[in-house]
Every structure is written in structure tokens, then in C-alpha cells.
PDB file of N, CA and C in Angstrom:
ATOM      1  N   UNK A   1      43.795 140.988 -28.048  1.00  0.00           N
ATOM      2  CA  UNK A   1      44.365 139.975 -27.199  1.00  0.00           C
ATOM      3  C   UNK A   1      45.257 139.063 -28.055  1.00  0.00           C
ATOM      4  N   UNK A   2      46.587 138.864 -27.295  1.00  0.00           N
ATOM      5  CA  UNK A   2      47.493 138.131 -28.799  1.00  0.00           C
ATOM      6  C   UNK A   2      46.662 136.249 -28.057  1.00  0.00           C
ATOM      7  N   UNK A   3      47.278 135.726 -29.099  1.00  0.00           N
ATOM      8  CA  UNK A   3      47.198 134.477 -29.263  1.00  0.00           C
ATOM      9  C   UNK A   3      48.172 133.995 -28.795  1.00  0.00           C
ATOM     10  N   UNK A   4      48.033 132.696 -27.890  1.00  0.00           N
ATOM     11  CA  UNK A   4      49.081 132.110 -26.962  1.00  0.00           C
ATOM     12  C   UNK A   4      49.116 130.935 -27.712  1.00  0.00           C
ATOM     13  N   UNK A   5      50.377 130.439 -28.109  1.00  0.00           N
ATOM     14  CA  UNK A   5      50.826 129.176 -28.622  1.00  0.00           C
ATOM     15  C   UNK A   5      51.538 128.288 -27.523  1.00  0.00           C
ATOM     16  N   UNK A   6      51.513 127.109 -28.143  1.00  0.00           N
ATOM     17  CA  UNK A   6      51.531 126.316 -26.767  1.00  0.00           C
ATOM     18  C   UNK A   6      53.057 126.351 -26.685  1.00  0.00           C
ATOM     19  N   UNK A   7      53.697 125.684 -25.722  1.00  0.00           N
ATOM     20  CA  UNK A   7      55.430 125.769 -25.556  1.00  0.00           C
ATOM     21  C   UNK A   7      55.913 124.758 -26.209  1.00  0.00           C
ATOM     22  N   UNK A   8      56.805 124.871 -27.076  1.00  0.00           N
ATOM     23  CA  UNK A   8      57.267 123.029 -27.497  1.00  0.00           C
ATOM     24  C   UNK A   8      57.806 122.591 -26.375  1.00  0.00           C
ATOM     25  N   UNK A   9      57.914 121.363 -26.833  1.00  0.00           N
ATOM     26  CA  UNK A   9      58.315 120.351 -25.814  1.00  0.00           C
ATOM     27  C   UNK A   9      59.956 120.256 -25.657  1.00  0.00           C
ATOM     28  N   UNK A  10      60.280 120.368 -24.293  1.00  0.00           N
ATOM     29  CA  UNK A  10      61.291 120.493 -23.585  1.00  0.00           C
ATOM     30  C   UNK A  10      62.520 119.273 -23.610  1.00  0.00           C
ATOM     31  N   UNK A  11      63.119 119.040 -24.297  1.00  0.00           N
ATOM     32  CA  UNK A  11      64.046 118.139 -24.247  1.00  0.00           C
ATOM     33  C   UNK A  11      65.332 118.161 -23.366  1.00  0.00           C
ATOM     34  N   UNK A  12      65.796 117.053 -22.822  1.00  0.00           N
ATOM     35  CA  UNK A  12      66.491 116.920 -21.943  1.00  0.00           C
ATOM     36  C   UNK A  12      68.002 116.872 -22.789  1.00  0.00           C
ATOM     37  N   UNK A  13      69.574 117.528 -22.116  1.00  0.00           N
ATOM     38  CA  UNK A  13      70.436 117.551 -23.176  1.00  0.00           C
ATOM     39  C   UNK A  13      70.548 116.056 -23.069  1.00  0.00           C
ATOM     40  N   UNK A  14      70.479 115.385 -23.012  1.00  0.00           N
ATOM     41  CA  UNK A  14      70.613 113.484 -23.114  1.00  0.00           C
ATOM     42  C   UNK A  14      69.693 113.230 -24.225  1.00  0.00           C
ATOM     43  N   UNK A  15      68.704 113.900 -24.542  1.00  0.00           N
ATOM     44  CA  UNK A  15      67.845 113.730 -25.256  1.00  0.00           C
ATOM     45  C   UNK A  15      68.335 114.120 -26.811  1.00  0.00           C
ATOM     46  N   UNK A  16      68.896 115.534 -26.829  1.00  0.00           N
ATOM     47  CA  UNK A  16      69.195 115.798 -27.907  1.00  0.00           C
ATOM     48  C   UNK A  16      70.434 115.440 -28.511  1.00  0.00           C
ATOM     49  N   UNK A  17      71.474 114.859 -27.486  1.00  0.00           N
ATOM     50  CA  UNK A  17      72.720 114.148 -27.896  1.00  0.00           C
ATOM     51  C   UNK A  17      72.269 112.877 -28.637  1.00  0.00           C
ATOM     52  N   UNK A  18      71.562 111.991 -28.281  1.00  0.00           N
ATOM     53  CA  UNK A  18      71.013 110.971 -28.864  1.00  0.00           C
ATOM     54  C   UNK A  18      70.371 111.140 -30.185  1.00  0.00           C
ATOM     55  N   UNK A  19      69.491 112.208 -30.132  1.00  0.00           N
ATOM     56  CA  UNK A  19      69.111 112.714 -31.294  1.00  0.00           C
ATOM     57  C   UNK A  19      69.967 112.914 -32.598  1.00  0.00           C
ATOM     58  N   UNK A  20      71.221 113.779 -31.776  1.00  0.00           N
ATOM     59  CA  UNK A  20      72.274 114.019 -32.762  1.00  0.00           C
ATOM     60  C   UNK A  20      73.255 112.990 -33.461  1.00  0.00           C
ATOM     61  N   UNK A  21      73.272 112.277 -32.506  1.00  0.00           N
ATOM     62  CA  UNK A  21      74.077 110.944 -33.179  1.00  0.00           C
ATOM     63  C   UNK A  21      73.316 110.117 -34.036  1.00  0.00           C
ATOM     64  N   UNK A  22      71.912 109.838 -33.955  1.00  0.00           N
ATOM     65  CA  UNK A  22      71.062 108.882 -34.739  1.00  0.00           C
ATOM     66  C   UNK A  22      70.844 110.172 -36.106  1.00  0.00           C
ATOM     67  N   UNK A  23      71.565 111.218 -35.818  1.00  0.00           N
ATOM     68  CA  UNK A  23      71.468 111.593 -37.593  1.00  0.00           C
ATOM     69  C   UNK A  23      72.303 111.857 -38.591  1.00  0.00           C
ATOM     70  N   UNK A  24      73.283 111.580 -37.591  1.00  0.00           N
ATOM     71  CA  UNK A  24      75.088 111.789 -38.050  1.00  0.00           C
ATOM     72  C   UNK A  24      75.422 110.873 -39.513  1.00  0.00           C
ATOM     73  N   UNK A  25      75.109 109.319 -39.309  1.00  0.00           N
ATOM     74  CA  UNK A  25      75.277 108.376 -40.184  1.00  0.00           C
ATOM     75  C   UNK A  25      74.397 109.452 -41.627  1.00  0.00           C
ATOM     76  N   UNK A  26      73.065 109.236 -41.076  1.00  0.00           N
ATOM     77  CA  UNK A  26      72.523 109.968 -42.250  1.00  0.00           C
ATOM     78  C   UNK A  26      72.615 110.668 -42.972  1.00  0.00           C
ATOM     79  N   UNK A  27      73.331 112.019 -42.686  1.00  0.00           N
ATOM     80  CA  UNK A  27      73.181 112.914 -42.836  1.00  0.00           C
ATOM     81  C   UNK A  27      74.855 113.111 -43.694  1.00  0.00           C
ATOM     82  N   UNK A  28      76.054 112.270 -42.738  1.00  0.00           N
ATOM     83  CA  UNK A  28      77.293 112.544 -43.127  1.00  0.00           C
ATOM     84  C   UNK A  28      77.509 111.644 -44.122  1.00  0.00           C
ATOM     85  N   UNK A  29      76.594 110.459 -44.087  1.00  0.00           N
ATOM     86  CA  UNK A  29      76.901 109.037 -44.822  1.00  0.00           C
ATOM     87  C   UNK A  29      78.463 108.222 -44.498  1.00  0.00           C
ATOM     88  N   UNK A  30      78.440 108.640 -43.147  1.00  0.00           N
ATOM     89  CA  UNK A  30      79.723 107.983 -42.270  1.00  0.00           C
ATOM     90  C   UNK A  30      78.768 107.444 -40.907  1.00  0.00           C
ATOM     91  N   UNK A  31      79.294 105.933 -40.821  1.00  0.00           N
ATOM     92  CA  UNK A  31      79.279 105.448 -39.529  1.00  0.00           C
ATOM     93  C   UNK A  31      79.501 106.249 -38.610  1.00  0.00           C
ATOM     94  N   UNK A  32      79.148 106.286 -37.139  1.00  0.00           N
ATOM     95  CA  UNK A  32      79.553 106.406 -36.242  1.00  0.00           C
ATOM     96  C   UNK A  32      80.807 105.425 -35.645  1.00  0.00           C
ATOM     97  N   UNK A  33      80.972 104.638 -35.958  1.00  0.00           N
ATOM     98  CA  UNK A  33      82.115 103.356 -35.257  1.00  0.00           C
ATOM     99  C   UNK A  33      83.647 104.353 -36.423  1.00  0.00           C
ATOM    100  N   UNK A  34      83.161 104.478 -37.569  1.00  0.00           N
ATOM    101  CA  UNK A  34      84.276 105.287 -38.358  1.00  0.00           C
ATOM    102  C   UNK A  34      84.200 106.687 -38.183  1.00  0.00           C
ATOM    103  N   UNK A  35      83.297 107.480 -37.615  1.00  0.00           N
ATOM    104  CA  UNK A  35      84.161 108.739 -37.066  1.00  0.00           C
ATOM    105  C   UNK A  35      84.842 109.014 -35.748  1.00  0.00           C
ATOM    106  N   UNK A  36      84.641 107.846 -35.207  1.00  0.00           N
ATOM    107  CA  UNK A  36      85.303 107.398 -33.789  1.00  0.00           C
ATOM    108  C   UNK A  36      86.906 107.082 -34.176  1.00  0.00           C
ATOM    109  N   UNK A  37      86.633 106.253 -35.629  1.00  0.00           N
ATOM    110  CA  UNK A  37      87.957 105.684 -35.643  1.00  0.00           C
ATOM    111  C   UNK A  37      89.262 106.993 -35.940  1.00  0.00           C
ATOM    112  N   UNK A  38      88.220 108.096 -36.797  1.00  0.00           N
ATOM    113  CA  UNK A  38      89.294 108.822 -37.357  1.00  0.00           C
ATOM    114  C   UNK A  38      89.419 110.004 -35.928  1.00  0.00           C
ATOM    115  N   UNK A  39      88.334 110.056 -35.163  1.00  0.00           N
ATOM    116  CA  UNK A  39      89.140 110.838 -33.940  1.00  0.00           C
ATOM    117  C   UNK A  39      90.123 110.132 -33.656  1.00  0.00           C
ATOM    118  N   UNK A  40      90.423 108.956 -33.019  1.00  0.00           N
ATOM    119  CA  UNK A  40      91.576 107.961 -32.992  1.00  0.00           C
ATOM    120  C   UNK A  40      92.656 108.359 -33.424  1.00  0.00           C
ATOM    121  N   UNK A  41      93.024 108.326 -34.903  1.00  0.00           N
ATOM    122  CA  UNK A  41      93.700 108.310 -35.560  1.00  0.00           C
ATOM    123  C   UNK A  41      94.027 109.731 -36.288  1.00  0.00           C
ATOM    124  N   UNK A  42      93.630 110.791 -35.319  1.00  0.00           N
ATOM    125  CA  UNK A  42      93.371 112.417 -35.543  1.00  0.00           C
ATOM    126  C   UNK A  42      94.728 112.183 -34.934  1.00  0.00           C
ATOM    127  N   UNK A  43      94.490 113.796 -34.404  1.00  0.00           N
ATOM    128  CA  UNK A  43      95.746 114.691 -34.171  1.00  0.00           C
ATOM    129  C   UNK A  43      95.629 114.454 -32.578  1.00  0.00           C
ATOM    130  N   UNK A  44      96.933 114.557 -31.598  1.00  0.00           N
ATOM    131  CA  UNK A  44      96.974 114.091 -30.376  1.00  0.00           C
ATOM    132  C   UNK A  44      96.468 115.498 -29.666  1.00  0.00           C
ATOM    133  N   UNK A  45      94.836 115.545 -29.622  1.00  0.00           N
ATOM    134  CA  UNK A  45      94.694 117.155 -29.024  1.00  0.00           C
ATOM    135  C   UNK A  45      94.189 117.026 -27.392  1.00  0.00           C
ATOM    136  N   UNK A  46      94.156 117.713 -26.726  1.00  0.00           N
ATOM    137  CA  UNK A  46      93.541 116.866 -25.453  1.00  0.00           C
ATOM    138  C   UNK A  46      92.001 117.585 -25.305  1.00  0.00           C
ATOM    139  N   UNK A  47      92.400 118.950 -25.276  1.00  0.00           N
ATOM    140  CA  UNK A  47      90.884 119.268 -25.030  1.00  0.00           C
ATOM    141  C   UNK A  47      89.483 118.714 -26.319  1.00  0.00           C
ATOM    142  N   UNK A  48      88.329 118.627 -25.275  1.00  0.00           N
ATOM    143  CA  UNK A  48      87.409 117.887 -26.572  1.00  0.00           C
ATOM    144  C   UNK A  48      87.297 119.133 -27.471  1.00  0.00           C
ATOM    145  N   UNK A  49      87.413 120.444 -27.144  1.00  0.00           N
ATOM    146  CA  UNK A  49      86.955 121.511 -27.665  1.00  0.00           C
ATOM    147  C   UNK A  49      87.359 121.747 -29.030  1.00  0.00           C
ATOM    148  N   UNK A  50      89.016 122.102 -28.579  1.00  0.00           N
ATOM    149  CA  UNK A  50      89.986 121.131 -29.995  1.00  0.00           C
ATOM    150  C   UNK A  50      89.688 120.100 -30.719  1.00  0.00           C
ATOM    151  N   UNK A  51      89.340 119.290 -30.239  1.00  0.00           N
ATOM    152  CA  UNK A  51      89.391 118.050 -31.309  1.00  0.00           C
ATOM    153  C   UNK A  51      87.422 118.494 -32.272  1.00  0.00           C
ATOM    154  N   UNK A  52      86.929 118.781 -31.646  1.00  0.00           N
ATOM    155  CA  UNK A  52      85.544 119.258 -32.307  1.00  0.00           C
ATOM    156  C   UNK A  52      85.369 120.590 -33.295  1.00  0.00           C
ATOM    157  N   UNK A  53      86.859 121.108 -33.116  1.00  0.00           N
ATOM    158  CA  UNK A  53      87.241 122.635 -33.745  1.00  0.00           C
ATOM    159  C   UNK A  53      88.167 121.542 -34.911  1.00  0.00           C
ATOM    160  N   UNK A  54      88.734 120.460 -35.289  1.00  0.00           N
ATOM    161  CA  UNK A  54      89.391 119.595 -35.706  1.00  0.00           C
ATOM    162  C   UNK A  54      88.829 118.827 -36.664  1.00  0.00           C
ATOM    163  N   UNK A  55      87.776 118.259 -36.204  1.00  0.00           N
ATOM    164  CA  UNK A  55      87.169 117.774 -36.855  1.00  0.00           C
ATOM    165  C   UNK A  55      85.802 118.420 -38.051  1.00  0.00           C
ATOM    166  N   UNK A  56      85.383 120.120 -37.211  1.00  0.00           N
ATOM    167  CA  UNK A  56      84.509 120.938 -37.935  1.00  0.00           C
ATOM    168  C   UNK A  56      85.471 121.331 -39.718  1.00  0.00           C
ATOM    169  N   UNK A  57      87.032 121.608 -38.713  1.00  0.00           N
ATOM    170  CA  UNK A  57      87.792 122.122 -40.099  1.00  0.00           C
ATOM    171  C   UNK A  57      88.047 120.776 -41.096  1.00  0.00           C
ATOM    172  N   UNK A  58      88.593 120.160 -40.504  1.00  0.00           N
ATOM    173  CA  UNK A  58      88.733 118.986 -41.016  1.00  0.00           C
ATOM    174  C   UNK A  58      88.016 118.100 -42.367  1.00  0.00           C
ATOM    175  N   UNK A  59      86.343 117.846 -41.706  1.00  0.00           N
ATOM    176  CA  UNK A  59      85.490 117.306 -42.489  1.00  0.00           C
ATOM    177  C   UNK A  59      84.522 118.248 -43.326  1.00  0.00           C
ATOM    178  N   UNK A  60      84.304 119.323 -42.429  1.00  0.00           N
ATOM    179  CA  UNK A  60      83.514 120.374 -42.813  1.00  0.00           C
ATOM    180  C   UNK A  60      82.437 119.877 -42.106  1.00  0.00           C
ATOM    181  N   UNK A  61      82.552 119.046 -40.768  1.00  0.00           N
ATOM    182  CA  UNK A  61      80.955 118.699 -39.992  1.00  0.00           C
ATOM    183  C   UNK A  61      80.576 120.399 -39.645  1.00  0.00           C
ATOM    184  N   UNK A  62      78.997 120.460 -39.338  1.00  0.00           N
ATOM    185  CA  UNK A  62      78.575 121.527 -38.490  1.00  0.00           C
ATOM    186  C   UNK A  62      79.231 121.324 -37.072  1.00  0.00           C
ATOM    187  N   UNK A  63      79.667 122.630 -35.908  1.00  0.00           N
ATOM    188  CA  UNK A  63      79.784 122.547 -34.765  1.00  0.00           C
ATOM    189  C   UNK A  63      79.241 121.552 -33.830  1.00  0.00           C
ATOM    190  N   UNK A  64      77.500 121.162 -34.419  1.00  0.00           N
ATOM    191  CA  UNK A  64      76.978 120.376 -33.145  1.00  0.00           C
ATOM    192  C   UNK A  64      77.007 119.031 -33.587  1.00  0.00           C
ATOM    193  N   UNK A  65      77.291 118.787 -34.556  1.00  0.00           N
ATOM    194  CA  UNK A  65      77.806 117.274 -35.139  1.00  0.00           C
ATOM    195  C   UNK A  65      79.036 116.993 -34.315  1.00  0.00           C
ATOM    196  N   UNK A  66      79.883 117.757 -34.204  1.00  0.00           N
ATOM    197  CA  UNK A  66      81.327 117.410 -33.999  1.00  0.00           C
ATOM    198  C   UNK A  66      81.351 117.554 -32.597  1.00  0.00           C
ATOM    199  N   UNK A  67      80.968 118.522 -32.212  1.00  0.00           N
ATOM    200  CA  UNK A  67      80.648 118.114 -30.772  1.00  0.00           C
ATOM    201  C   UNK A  67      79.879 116.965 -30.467  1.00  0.00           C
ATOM    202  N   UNK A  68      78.752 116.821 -30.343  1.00  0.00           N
ATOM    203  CA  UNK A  68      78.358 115.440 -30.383  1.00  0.00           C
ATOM    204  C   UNK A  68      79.519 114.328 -30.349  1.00  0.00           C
ATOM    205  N   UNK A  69      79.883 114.061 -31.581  1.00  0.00           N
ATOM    206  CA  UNK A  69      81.012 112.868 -31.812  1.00  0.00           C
ATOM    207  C   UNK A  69      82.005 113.238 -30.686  1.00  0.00           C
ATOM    208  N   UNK A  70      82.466 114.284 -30.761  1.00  0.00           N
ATOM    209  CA  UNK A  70      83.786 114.291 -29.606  1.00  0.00           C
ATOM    210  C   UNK A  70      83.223 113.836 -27.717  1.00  0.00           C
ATOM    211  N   UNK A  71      81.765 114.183 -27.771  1.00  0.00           N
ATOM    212  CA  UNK A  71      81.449 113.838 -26.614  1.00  0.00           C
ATOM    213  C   UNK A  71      81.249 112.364 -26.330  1.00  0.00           C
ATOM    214  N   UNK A  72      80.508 111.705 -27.323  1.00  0.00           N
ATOM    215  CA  UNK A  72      80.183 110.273 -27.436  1.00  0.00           C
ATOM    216  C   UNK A  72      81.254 109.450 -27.594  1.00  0.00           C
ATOM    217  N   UNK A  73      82.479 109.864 -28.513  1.00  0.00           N
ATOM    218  CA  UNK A  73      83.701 109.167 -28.190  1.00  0.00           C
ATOM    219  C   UNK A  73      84.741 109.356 -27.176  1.00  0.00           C
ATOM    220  N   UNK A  74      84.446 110.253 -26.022  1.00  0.00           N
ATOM    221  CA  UNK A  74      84.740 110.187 -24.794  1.00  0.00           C
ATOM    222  C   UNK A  74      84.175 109.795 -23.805  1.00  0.00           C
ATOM    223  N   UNK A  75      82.904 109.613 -23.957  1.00  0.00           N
ATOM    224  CA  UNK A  75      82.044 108.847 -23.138  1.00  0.00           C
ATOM    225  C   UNK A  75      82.173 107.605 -23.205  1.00  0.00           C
ATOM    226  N   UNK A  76      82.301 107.221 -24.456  1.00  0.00           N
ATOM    227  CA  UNK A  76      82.679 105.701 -24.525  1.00  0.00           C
ATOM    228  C   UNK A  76      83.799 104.862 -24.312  1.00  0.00           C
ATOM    229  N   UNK A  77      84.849 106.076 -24.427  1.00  0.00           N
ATOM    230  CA  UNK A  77      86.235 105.355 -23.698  1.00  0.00           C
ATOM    231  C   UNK A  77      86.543 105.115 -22.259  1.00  0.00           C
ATOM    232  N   UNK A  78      85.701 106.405 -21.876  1.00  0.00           N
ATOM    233  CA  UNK A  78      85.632 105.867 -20.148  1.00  0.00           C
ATOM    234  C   UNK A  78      85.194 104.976 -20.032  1.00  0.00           C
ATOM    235  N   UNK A  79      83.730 104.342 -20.829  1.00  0.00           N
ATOM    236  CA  UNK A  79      83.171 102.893 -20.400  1.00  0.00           C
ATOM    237  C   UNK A  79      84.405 101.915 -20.213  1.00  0.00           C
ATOM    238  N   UNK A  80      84.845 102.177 -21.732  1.00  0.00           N
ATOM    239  CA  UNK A  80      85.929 101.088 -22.052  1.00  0.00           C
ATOM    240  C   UNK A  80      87.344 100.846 -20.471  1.00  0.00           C
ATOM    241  N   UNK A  81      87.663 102.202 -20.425  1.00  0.00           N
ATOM    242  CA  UNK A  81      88.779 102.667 -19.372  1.00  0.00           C
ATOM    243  C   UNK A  81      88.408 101.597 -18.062  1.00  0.00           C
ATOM    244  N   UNK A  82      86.657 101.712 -17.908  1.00  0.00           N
ATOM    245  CA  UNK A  82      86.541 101.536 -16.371  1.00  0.00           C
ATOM    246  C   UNK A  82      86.020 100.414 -16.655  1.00  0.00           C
ATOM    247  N   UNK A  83      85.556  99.549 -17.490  1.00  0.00           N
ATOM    248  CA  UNK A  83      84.844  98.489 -17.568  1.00  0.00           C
ATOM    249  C   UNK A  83      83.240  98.286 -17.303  1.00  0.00           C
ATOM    250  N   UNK A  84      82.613  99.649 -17.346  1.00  0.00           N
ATOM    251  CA  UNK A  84      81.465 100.387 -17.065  1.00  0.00           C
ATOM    252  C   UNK A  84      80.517 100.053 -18.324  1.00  0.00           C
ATOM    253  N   UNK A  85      79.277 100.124 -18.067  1.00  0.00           N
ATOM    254  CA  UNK A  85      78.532 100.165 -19.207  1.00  0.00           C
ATOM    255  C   UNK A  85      78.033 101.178 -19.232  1.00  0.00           C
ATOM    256  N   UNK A  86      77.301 101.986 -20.504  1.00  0.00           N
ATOM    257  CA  UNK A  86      76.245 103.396 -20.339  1.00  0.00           C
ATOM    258  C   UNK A  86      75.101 103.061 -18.952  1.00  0.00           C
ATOM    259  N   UNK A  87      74.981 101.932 -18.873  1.00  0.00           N
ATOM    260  CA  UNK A  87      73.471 101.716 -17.944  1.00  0.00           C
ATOM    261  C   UNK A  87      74.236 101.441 -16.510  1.00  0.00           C
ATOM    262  N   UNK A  88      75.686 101.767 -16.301  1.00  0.00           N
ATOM    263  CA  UNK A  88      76.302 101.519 -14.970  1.00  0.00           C
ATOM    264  C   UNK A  88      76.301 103.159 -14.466  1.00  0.00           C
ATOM    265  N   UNK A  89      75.682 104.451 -15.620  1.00  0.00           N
ATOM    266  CA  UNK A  89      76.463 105.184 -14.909  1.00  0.00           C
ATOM    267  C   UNK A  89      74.773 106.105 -14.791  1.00  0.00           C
TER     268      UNK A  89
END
């Protein structure tokens, strides 16, 4: 009879985006407010896909770092855009 291990625990993708950003600083030894700045001040790309393929070549982040950042600094400009907070939406 095999042995049943229990399931890990199920994280929500909100869960692991958060995750990913609280390890970015650490891990890259860059702010988050300064890899925002240098998407900014990147290349005029529109899709996030691009700019996360941009920033992987770029810095040498892993894929889910850079995704991450490209998502969180589009999320946050809409706040900015609409005058919205994270807890309005």
C-alpha cells in the first residue's frame, strides 16, 4: 500500500505575486520603487510580455521576477491613471 502524503497548500496567484515581490529587493539587492523606475526609463515596448523578455535580457532577472515587476508596475499605474487605490479594486 503506497503512502499518501498530504497536498501542500494551495496558494492563490495574488498570493504568490506578493510573495514574489517581497523577495525581489532581497534577492536582486534593488528596490522595488528602482526597478519601476528603470521600466520607466526602459525601452517604449507596449506589450508587458516584451518589457519582461527586456528586462530578463537586460538585468539577467529570472522570467518570474520580471514578470512579477512588469505586472506590479502596471498595476500600479492604473491606480495612479484612475486615482484608485489597491483596496478600491
Amino acid at each position: 500500500m503506497a503512502e499518501e502524503f498530504p497536498k501542500p497548500a494551495e496558494h492563490s496567484a495574488a498570493e504568490l505575486h506578493r510573495a514574489l515581490l517581497e523577495r525581489i529587493p532581497a534577492v536582486t539587492g534593488t528596490t522595488l520603487d528602482e526597478w519601476f523606475k528603470r521600466l520607466e526609463a526602459g525601452p517604449a515596448l507596449e506589450r508587458p510580455e516584451e518589457l519582461a523578455e527586456w528586462l530578463t535580457g537586460e538585468y539577467e532577472l529570472p522570467d518570474n521576477y520580471a514578470e512579477a515587476l512588469v505586472t506590479e508596475h502596471e498595476r500600479q499605474r492604473r491606480f495612479r491613471a484612475t486615482g484608485q487605490t489597491p483596496l478600491d479594486s
